[in-house]
PDB file of N, CA and C in Angstrom:
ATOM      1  N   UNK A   1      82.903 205.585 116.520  1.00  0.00           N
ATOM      2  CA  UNK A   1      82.895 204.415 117.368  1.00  0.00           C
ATOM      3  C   UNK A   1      84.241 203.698 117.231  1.00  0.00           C
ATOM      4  N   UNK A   2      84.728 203.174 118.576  1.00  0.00           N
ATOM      5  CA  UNK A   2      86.165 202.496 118.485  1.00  0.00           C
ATOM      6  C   UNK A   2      85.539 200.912 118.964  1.00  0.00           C
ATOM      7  N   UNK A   3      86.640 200.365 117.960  1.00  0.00           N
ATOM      8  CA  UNK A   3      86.759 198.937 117.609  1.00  0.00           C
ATOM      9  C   UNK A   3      87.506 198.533 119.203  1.00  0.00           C
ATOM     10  N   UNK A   4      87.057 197.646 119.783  1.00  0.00           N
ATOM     11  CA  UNK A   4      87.805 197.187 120.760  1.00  0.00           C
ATOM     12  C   UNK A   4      87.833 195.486 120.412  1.00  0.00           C
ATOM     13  N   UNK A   5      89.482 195.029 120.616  1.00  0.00           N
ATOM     14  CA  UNK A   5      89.818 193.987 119.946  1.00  0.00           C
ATOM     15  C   UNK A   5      89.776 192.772 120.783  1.00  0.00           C
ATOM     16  N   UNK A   6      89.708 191.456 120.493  1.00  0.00           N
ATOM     17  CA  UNK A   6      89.963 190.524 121.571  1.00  0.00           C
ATOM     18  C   UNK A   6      90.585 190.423 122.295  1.00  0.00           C
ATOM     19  N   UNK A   7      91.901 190.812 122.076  1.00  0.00           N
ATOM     20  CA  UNK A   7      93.034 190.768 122.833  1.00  0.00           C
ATOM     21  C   UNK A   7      92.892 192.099 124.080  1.00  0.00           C
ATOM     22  N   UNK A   8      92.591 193.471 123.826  1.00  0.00           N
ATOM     23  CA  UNK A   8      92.193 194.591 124.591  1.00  0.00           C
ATOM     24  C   UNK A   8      90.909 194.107 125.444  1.00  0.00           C
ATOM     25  N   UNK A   9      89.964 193.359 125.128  1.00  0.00           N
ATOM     26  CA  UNK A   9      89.022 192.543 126.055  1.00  0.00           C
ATOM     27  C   UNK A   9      89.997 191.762 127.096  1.00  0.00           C
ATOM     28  N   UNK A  10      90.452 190.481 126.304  1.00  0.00           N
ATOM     29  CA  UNK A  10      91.393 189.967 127.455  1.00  0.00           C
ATOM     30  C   UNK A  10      92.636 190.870 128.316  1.00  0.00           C
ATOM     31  N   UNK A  11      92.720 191.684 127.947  1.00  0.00           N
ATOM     32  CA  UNK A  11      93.740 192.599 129.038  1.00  0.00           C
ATOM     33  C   UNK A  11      92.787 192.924 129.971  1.00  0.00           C
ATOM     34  N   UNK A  12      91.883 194.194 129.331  1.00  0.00           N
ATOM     35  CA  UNK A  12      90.978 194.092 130.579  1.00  0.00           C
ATOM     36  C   UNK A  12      89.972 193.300 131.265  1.00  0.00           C
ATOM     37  N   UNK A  13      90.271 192.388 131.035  1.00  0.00           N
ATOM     38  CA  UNK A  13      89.690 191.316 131.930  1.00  0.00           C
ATOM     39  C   UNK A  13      90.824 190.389 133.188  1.00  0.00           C
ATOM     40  N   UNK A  14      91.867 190.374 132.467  1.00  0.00           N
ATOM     41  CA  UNK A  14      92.909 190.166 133.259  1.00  0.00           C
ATOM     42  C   UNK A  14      93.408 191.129 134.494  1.00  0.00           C
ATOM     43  N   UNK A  15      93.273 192.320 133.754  1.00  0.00           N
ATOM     44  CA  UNK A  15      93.912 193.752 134.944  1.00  0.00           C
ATOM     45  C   UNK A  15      92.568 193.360 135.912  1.00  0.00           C
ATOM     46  N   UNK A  16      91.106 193.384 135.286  1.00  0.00           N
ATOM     47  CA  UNK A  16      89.806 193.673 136.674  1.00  0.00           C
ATOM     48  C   UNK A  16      90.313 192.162 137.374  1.00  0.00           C
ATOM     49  N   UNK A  17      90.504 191.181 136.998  1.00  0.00           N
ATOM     50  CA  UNK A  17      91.178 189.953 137.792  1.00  0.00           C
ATOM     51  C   UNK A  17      92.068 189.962 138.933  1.00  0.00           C
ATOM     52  N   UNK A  18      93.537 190.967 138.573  1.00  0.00           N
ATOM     53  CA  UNK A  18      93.985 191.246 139.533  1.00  0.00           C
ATOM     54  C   UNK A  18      93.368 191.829 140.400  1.00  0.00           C
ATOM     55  N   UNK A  19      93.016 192.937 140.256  1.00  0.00           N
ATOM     56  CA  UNK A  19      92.230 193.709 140.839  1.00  0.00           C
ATOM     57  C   UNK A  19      91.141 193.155 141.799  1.00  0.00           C
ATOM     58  N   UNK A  20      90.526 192.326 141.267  1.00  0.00           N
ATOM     59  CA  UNK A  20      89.384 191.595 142.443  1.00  0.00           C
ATOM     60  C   UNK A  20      90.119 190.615 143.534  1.00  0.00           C
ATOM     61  N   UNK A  21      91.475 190.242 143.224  1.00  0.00           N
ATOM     62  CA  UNK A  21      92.100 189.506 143.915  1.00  0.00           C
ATOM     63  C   UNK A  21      92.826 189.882 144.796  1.00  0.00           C
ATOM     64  N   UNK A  22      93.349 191.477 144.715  1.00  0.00           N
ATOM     65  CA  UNK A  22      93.755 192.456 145.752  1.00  0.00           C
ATOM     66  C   UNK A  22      92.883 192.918 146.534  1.00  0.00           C
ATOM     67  N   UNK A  23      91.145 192.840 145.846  1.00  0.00           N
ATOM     68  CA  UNK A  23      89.825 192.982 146.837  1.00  0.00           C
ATOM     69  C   UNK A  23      89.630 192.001 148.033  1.00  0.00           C
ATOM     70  N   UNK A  24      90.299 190.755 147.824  1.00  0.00           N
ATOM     71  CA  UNK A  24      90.151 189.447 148.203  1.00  0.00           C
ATOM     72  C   UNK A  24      89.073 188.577 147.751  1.00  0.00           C
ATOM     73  N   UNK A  25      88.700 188.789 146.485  1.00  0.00           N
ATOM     74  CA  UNK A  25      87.822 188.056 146.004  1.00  0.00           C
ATOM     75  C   UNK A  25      88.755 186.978 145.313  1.00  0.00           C
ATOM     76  N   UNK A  26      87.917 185.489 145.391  1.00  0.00           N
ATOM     77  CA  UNK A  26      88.343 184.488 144.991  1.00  0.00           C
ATOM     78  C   UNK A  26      87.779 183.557 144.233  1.00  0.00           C
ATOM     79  N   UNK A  27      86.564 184.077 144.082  1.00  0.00           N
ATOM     80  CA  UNK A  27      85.363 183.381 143.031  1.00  0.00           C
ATOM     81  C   UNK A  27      85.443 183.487 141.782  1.00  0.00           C
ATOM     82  N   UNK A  28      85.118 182.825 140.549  1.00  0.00           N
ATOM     83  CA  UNK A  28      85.090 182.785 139.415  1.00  0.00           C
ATOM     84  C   UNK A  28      83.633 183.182 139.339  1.00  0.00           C
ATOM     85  N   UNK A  29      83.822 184.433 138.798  1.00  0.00           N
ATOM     86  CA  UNK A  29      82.190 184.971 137.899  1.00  0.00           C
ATOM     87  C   UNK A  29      81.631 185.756 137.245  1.00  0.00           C
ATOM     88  N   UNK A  30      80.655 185.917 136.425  1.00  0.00           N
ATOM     89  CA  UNK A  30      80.796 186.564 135.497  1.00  0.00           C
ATOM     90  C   UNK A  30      80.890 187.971 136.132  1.00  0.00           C
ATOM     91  N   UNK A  31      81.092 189.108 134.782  1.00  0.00           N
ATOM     92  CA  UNK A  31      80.940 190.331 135.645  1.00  0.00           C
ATOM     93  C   UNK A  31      79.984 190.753 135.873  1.00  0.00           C
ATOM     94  N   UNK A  32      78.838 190.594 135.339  1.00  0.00           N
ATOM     95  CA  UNK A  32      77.334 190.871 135.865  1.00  0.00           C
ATOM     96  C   UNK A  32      77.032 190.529 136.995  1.00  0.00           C
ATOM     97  N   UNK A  33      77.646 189.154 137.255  1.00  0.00           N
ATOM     98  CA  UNK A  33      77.553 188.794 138.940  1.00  0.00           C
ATOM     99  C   UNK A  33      77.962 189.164 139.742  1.00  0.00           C
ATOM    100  N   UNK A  34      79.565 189.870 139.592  1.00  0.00           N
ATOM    101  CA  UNK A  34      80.052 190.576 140.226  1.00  0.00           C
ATOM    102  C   UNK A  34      79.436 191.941 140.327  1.00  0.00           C
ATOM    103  N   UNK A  35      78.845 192.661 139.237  1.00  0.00           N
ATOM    104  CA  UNK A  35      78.306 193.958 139.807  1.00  0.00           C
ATOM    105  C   UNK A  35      77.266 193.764 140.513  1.00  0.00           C
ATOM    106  N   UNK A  36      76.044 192.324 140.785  1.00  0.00           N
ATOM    107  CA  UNK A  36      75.208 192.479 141.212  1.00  0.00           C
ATOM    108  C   UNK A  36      75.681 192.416 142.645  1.00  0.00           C
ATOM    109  N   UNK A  37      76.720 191.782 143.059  1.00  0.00           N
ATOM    110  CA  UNK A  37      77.174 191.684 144.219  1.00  0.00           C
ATOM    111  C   UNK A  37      77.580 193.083 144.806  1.00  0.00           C
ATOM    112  N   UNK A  38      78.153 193.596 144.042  1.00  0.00           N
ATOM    113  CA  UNK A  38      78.637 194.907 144.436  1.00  0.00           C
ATOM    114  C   UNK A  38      77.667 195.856 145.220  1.00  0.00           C
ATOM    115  N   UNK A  39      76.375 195.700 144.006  1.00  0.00           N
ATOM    116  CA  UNK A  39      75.570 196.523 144.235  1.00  0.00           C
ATOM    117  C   UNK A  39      75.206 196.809 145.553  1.00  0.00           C
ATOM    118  N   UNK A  40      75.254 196.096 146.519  1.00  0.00           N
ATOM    119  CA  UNK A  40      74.680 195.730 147.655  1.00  0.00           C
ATOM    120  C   UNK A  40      75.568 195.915 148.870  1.00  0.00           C
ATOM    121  N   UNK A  41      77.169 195.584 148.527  1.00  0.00           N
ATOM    122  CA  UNK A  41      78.121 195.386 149.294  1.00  0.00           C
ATOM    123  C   UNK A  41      79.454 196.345 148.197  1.00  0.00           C
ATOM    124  N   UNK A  42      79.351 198.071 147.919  1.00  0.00           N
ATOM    125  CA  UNK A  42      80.385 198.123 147.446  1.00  0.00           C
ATOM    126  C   UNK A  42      81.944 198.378 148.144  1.00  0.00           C
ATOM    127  N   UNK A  43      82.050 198.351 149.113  1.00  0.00           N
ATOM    128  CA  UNK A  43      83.164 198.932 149.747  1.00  0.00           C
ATOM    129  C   UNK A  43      83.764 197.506 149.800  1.00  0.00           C
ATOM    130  N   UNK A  44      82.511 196.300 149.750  1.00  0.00           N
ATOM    131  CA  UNK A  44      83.993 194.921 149.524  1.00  0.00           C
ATOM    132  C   UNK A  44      84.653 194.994 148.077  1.00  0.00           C
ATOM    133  N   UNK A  45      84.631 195.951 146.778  1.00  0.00           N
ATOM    134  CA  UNK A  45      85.289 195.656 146.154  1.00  0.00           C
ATOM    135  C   UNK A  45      85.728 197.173 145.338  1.00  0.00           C
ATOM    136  N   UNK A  46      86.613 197.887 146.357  1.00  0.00           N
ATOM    137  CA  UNK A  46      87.161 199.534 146.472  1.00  0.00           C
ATOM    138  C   UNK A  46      88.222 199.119 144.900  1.00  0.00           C
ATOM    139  N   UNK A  47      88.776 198.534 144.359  1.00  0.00           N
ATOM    140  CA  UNK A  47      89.844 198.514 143.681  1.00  0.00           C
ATOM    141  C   UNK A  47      89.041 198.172 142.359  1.00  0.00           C
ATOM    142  N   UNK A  48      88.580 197.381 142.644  1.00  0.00           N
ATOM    143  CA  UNK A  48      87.613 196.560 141.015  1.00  0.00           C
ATOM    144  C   UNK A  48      86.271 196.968 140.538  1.00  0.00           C
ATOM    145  N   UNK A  49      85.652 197.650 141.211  1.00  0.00           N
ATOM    146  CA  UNK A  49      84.352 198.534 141.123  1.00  0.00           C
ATOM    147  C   UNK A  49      84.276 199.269 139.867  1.00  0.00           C
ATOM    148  N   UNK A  50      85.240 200.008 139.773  1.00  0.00           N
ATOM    149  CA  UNK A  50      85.489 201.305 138.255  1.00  0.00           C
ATOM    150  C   UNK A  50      85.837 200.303 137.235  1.00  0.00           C
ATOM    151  N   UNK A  51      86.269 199.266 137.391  1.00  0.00           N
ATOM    152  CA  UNK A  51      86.792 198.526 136.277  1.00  0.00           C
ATOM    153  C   UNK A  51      85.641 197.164 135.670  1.00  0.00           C
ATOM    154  N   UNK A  52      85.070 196.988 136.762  1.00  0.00           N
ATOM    155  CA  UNK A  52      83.854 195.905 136.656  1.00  0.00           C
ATOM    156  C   UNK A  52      82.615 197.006 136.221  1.00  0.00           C
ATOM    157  N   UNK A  53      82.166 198.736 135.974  1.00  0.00           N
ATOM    158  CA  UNK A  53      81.552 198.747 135.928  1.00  0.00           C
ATOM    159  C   UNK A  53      81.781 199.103 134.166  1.00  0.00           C
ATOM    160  N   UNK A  54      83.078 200.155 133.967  1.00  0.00           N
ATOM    161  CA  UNK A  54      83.629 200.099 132.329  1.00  0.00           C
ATOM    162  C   UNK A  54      82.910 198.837 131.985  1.00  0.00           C
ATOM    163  N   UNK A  55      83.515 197.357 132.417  1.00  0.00           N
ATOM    164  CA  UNK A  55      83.308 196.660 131.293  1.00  0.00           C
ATOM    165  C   UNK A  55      81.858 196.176 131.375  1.00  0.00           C
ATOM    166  N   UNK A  56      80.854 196.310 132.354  1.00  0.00           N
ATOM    167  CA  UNK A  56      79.360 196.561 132.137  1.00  0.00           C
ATOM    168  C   UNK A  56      78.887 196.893 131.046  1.00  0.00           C
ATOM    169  N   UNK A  57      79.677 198.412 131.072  1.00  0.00           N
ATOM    170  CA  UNK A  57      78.996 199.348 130.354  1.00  0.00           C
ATOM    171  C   UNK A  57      79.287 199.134 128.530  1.00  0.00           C
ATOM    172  N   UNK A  58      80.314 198.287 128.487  1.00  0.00           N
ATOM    173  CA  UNK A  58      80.928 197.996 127.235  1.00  0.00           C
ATOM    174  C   UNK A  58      80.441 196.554 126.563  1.00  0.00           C
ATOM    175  N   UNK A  59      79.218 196.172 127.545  1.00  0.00           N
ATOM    176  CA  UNK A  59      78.276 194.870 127.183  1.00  0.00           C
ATOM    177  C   UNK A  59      79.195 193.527 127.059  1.00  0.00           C
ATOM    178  N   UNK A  60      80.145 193.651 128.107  1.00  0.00           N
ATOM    179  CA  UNK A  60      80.971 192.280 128.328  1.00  0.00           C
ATOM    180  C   UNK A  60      80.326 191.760 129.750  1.00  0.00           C
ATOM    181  N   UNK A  61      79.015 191.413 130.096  1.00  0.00           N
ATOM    182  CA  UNK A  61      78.856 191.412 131.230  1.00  0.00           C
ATOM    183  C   UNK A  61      78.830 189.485 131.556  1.00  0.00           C
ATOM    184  N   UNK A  62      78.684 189.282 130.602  1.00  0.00           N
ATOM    185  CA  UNK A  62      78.753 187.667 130.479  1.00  0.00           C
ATOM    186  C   UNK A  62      80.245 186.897 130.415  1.00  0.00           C
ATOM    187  N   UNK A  63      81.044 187.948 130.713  1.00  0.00           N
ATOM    188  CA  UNK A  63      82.627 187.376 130.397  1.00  0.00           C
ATOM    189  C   UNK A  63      82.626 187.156 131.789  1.00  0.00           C
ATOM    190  N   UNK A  64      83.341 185.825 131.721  1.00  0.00           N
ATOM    191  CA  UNK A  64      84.020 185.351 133.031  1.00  0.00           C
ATOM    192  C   UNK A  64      85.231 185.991 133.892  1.00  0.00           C
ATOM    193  N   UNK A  65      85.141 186.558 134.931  1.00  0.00           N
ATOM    194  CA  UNK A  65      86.473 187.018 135.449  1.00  0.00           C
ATOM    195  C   UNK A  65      86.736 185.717 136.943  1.00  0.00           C
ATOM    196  N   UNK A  66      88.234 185.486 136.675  1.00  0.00           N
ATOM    197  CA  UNK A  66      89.351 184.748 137.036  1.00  0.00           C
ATOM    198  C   UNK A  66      89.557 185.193 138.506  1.00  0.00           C
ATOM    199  N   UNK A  67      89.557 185.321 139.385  1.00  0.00           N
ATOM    200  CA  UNK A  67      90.188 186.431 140.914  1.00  0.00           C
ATOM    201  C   UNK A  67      91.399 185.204 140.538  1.00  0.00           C
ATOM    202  N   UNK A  68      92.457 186.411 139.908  1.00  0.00           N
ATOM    203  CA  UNK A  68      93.646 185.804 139.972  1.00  0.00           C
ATOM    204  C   UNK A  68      94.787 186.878 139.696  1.00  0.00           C
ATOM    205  N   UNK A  69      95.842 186.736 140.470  1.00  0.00           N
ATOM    206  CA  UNK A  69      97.400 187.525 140.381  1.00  0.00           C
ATOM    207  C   UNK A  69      97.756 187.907 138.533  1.00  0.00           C
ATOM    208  N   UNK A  70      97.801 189.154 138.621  1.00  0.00           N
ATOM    209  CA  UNK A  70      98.177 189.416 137.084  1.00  0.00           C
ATOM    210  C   UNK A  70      99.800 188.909 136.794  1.00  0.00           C
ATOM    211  N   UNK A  71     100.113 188.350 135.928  1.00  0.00           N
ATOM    212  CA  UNK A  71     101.638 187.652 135.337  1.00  0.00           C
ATOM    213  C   UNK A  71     101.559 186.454 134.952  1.00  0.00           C
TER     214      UNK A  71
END
């Protein structure tokens, strides 16, 4: 089992950020909310989908994501 660190959380949470913001998403929410949204409507989010579902699957689903420009 690999240790994943706070800081490797906040990257990928930052990269799926950009990413939802190149989707045109602009909402602040968690990622659970975001996959439930997905679920229903995935082609609104072609770029952030693979990356919102990793961190599902990695039980960060309560972390807040930002729709914001990575830098």
């Amino acid at each position: 089992m690999k240790v994943i660190t706070q800081k490797q959380i906040q990257l990928a949470i930052e990269h799926t950020a950009g990413l939802l913001k190149k989707d045109g998403v602009t909402q602040t929410l968690t990622v659970q909310e975001l996959l439930d949204a997905a679920q229903f409507h995935p082609a609104q989010f072609p770029s952030a989908l693979p990356a919102l579902e990793i961190l599902g699957l990695l039980g960060l689903g309560d972390e807040l994501v930002r729709a914001e420009k990575l830098g």
